[in-house]
PDB file of N, CA and C in Angstrom:
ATOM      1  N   UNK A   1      15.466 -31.013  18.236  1.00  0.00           N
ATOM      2  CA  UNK A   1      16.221 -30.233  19.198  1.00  0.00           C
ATOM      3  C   UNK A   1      17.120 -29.285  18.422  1.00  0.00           C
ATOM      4  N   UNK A   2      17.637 -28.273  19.115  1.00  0.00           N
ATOM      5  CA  UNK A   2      18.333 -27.165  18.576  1.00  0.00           C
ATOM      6  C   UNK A   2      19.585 -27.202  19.094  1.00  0.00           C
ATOM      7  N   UNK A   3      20.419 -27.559  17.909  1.00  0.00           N
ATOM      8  CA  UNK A   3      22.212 -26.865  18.563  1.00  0.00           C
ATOM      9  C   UNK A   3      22.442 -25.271  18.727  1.00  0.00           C
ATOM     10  N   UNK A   4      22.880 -25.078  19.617  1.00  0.00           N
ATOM     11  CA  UNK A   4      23.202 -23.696  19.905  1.00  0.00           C
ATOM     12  C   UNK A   4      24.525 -23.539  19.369  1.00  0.00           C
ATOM     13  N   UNK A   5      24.375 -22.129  19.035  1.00  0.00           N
ATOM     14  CA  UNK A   5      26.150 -21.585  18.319  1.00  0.00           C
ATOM     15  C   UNK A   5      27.148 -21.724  19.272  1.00  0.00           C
ATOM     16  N   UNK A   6      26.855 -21.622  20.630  1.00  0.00           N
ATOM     17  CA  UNK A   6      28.309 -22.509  21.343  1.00  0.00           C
ATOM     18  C   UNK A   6      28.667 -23.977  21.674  1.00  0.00           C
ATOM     19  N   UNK A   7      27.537 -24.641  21.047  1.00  0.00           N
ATOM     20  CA  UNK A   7      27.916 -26.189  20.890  1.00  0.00           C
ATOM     21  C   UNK A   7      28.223 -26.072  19.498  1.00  0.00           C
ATOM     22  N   UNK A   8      27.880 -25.774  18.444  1.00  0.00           N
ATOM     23  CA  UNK A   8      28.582 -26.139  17.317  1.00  0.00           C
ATOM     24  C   UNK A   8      30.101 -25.307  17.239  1.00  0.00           C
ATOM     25  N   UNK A   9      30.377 -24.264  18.086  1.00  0.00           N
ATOM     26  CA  UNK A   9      31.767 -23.932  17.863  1.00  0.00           C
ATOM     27  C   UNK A   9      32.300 -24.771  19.087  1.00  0.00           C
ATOM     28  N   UNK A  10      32.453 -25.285  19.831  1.00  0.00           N
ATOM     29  CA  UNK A  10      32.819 -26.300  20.840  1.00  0.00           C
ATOM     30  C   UNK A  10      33.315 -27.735  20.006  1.00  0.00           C
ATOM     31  N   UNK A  11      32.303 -27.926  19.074  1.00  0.00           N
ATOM     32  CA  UNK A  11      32.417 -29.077  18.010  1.00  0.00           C
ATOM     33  C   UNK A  11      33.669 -28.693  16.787  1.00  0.00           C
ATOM     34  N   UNK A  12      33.267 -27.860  16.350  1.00  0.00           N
ATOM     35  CA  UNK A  12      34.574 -27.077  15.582  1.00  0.00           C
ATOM     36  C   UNK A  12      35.704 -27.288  16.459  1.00  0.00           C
ATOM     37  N   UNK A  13      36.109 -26.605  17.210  1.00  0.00           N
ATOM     38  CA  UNK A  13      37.126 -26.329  18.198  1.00  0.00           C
ATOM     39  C   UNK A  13      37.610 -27.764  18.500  1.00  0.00           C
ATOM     40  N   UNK A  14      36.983 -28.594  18.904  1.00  0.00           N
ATOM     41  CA  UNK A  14      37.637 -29.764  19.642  1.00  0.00           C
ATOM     42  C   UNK A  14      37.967 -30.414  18.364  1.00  0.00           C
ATOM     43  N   UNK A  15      37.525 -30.402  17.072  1.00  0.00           N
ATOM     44  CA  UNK A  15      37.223 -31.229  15.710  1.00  0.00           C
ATOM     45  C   UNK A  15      38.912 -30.785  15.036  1.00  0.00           C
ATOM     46  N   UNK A  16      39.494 -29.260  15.036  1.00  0.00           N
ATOM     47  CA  UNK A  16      40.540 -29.002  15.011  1.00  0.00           C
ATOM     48  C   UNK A  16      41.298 -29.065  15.857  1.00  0.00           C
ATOM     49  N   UNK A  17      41.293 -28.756  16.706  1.00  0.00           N
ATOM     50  CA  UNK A  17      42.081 -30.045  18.330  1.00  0.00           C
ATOM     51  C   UNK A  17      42.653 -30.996  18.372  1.00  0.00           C
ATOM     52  N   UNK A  18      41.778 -31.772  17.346  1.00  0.00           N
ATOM     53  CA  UNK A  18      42.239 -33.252  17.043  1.00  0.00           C
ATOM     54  C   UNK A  18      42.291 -33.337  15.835  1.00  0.00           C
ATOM     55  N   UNK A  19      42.388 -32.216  14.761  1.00  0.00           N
ATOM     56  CA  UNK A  19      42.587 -32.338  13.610  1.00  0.00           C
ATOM     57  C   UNK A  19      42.224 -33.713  12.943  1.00  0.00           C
ATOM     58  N   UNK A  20      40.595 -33.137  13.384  1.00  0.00           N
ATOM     59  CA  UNK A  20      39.991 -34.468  12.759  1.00  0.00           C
ATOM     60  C   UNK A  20      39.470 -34.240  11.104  1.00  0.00           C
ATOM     61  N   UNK A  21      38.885 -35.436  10.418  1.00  0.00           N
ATOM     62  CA  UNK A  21      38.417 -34.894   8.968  1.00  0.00           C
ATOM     63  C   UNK A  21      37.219 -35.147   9.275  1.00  0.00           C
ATOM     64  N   UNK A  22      36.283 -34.600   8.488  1.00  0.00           N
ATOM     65  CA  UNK A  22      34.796 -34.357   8.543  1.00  0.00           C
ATOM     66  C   UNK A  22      34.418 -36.337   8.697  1.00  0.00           C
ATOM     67  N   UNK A  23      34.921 -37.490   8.014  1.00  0.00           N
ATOM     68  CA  UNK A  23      35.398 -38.716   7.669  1.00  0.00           C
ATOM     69  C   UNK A  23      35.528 -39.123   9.266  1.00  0.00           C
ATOM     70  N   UNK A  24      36.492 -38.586   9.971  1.00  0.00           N
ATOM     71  CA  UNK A  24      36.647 -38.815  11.733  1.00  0.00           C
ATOM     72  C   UNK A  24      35.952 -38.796  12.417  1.00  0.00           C
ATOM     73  N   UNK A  25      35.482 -37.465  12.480  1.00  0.00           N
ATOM     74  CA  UNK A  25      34.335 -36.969  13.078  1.00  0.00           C
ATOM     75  C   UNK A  25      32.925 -37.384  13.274  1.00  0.00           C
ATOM     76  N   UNK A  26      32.879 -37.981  11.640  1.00  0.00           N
ATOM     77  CA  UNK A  26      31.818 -39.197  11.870  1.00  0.00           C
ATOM     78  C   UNK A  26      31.743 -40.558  12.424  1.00  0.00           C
ATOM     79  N   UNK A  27      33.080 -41.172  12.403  1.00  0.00           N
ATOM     80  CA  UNK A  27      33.436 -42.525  13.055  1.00  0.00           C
ATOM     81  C   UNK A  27      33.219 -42.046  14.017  1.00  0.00           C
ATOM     82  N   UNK A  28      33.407 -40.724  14.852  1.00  0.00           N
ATOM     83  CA  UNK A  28      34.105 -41.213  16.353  1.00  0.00           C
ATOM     84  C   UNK A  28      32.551 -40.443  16.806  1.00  0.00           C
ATOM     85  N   UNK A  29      31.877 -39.894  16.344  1.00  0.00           N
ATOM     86  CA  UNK A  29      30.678 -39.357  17.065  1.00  0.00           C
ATOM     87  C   UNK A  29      29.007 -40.492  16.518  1.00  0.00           C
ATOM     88  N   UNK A  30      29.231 -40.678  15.429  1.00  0.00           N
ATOM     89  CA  UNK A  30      27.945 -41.962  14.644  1.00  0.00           C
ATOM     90  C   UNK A  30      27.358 -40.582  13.953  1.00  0.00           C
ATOM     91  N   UNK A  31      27.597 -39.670  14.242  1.00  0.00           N
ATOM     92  CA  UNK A  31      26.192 -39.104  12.791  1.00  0.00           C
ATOM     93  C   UNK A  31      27.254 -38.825  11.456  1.00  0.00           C
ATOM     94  N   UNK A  32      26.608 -38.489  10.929  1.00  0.00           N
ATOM     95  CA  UNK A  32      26.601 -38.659   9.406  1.00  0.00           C
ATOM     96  C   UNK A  32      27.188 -37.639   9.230  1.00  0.00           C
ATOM     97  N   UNK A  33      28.540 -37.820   8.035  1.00  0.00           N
ATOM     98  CA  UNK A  33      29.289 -36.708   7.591  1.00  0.00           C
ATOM     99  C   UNK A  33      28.335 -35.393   6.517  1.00  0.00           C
ATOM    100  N   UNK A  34      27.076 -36.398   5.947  1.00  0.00           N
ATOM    101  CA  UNK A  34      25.724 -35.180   5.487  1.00  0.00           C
ATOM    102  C   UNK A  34      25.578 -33.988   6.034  1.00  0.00           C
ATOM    103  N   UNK A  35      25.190 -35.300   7.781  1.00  0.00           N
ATOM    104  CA  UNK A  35      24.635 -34.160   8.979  1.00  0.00           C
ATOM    105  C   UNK A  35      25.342 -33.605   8.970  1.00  0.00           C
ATOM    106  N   UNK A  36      26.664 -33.546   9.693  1.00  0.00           N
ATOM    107  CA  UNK A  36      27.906 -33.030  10.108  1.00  0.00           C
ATOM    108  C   UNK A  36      28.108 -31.824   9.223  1.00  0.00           C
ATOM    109  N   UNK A  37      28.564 -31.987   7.883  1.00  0.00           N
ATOM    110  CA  UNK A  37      28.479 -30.564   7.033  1.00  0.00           C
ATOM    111  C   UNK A  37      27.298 -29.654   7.162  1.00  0.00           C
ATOM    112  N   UNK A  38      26.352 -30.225   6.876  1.00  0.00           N
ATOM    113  CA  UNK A  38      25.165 -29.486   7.003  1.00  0.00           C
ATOM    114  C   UNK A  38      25.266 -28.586   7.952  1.00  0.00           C
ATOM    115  N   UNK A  39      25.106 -29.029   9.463  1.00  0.00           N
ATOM    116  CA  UNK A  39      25.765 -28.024  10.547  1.00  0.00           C
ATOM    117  C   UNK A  39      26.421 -27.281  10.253  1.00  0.00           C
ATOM    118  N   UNK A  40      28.038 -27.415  10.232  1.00  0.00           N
ATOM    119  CA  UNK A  40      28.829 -26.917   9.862  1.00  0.00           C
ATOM    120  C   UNK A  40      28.667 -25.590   8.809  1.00  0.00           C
ATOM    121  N   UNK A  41      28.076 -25.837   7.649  1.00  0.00           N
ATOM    122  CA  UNK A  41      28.087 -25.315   6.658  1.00  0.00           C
ATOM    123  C   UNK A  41      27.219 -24.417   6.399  1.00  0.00           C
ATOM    124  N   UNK A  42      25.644 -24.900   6.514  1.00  0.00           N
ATOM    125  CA  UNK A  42      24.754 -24.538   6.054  1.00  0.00           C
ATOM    126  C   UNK A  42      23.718 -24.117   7.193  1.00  0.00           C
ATOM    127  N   UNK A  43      24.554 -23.974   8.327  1.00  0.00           N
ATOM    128  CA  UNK A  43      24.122 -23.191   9.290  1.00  0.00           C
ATOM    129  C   UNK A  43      22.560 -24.359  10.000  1.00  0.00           C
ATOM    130  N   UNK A  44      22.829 -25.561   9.711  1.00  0.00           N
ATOM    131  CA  UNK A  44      21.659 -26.567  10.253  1.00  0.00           C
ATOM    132  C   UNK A  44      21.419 -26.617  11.922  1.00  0.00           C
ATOM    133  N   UNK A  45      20.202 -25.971  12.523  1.00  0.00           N
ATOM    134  CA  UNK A  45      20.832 -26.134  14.044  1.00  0.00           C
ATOM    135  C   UNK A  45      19.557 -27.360  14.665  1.00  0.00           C
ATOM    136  N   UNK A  46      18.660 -27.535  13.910  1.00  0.00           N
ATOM    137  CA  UNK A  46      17.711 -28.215  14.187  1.00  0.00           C
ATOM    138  C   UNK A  46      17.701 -29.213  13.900  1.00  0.00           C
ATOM    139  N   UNK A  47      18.034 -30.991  14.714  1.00  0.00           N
ATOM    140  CA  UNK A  47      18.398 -31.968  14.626  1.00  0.00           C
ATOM    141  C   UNK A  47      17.304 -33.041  15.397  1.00  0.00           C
ATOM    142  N   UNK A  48      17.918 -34.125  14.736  1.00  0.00           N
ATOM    143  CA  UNK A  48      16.979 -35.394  16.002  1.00  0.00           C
ATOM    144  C   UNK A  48      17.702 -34.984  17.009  1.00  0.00           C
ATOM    145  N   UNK A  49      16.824 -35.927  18.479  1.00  0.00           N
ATOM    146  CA  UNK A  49      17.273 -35.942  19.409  1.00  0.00           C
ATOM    147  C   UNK A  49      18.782 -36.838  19.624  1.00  0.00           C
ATOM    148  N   UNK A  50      18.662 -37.710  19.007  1.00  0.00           N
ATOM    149  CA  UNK A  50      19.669 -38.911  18.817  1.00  0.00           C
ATOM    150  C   UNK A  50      20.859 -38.398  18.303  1.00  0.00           C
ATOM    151  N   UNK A  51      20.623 -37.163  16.982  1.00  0.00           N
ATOM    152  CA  UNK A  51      21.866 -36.640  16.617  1.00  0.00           C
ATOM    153  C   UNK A  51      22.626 -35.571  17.941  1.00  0.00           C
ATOM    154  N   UNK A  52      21.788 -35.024  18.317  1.00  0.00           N
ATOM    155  CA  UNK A  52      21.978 -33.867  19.634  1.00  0.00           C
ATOM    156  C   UNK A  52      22.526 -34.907  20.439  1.00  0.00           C
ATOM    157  N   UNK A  53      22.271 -35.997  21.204  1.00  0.00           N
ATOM    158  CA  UNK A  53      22.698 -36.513  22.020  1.00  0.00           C
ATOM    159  C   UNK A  53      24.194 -37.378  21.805  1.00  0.00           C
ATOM    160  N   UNK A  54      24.022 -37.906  20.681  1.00  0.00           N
ATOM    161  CA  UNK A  54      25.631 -37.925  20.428  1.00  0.00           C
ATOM    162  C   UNK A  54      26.435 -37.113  19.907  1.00  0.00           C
ATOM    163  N   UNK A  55      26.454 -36.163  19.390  1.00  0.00           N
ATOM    164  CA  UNK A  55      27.438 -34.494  19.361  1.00  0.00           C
ATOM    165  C   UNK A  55      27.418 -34.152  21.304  1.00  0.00           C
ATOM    166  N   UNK A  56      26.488 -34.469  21.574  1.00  0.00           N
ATOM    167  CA  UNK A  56      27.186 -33.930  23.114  1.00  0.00           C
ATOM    168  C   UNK A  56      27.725 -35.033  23.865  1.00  0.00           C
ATOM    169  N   UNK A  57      27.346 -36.230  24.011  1.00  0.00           N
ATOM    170  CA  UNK A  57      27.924 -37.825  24.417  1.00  0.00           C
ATOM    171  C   UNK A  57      29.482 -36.709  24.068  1.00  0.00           C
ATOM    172  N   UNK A  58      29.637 -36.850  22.723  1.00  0.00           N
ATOM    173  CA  UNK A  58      31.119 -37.007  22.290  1.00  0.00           C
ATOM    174  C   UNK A  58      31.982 -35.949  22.901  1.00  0.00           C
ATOM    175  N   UNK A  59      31.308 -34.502  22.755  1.00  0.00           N
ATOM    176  CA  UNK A  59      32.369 -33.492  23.387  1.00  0.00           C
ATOM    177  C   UNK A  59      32.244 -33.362  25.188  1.00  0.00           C
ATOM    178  N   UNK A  60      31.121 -34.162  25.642  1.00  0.00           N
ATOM    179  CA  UNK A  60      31.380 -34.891  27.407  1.00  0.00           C
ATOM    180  C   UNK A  60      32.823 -35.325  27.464  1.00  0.00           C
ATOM    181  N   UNK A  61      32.801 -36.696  26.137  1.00  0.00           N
ATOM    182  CA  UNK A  61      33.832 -37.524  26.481  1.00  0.00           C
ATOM    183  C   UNK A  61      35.203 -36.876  26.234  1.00  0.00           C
ATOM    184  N   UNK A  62      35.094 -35.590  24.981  1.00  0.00           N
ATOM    185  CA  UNK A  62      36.528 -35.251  25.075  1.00  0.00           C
ATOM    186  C   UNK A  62      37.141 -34.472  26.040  1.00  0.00           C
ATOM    187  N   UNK A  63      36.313 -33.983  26.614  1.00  0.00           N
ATOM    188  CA  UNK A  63      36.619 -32.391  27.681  1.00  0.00           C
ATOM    189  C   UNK A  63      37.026 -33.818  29.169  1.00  0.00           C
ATOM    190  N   UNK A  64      36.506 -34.972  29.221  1.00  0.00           N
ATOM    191  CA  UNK A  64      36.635 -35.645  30.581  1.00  0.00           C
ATOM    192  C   UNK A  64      38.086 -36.204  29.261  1.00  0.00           C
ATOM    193  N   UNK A  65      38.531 -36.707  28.871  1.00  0.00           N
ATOM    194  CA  UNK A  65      39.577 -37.449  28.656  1.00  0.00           C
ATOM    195  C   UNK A  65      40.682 -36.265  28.918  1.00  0.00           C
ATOM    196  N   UNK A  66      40.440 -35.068  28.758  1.00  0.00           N
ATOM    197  CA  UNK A  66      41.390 -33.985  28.643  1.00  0.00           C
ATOM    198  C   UNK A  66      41.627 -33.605  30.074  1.00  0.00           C
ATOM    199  N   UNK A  67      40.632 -33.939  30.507  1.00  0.00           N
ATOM    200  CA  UNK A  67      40.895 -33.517  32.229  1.00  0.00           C
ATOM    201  C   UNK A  67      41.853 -34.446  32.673  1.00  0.00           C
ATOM    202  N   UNK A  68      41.257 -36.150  32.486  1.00  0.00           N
ATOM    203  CA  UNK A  68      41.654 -36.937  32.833  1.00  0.00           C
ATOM    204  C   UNK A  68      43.256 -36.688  32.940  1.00  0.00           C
ATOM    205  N   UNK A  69      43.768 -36.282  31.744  1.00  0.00           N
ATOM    206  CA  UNK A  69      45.469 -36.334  31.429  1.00  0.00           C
ATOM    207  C   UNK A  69      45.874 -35.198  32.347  1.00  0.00           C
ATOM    208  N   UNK A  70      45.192 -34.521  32.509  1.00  0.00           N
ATOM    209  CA  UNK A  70      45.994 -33.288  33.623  1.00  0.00           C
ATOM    210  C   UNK A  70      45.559 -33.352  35.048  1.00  0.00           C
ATOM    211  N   UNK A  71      44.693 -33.843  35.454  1.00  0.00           N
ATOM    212  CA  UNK A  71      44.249 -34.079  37.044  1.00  0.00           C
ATOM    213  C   UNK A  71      45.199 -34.267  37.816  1.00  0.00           C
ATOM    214  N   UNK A  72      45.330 -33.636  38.942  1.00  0.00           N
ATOM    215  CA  UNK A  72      46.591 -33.531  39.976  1.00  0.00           C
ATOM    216  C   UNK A  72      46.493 -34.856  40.365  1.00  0.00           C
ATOM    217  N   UNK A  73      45.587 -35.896  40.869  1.00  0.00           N
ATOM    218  CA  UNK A  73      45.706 -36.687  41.557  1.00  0.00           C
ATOM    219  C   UNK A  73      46.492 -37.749  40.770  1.00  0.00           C
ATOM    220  N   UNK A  74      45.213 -37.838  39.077  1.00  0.00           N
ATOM    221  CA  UNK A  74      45.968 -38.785  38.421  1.00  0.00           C
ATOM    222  C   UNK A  74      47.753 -38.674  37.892  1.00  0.00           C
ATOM    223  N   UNK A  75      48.504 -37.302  38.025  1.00  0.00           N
ATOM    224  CA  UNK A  75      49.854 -37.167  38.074  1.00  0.00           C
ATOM    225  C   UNK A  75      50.650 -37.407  39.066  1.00  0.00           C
ATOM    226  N   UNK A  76      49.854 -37.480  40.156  1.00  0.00           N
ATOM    227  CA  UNK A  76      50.950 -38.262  41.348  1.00  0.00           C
ATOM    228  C   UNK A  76      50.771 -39.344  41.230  1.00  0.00           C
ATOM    229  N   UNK A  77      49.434 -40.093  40.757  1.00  0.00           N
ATOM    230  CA  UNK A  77      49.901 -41.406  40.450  1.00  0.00           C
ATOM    231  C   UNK A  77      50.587 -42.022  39.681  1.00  0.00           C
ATOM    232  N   UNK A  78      50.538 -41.781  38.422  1.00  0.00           N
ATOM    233  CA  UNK A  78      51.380 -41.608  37.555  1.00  0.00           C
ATOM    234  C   UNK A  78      53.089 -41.504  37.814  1.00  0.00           C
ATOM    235  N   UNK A  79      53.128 -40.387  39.272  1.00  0.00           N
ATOM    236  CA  UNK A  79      54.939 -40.578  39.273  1.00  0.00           C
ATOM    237  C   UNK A  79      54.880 -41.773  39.987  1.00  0.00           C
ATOM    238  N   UNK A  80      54.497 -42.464  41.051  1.00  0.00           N
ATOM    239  CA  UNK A  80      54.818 -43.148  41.792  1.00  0.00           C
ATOM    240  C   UNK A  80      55.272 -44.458  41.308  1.00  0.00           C
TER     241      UNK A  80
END
């Protein structure tokens, strides 16, 4: 499968977001800090499916945790 240049800058972006290290990035997503540079670096866009599916698993989960903290509903619950 093929990463597209707005999923790997989405990955960038959220990766400095959380001022993560290439070291983080691998704990918190499972592929390989290899892979990970490679992308990054050497312009790699052609991956397993397994690697594609967890680079996107992961930036699903950050964009919903980010919502999560600002959602109107969950802030009125929150005051109550």
């Amino acid at each position: 499968m093929k990463l597209s240049e707005n999923q790997v800058i989405a990955i960038k972006r959220k990766r400095g977001e959380l001022d993560m290290s290439i070291n983080g990035l691998e704990k918190a997503t499972g592929v390989s800090r290899w892979t990970l540079i490679s992308i990054f670096k050497h312009d790699h866009r052609n991956v397993s499916s397994k690697t594609f599916k967890k680079l996107n698993d992961w930036l699903i989960n950050q964009y919903e945790l980010a919502t999560a903290n600002v959602h109107p509903t969950k802030e009125v619950a929150n005051n109550e």
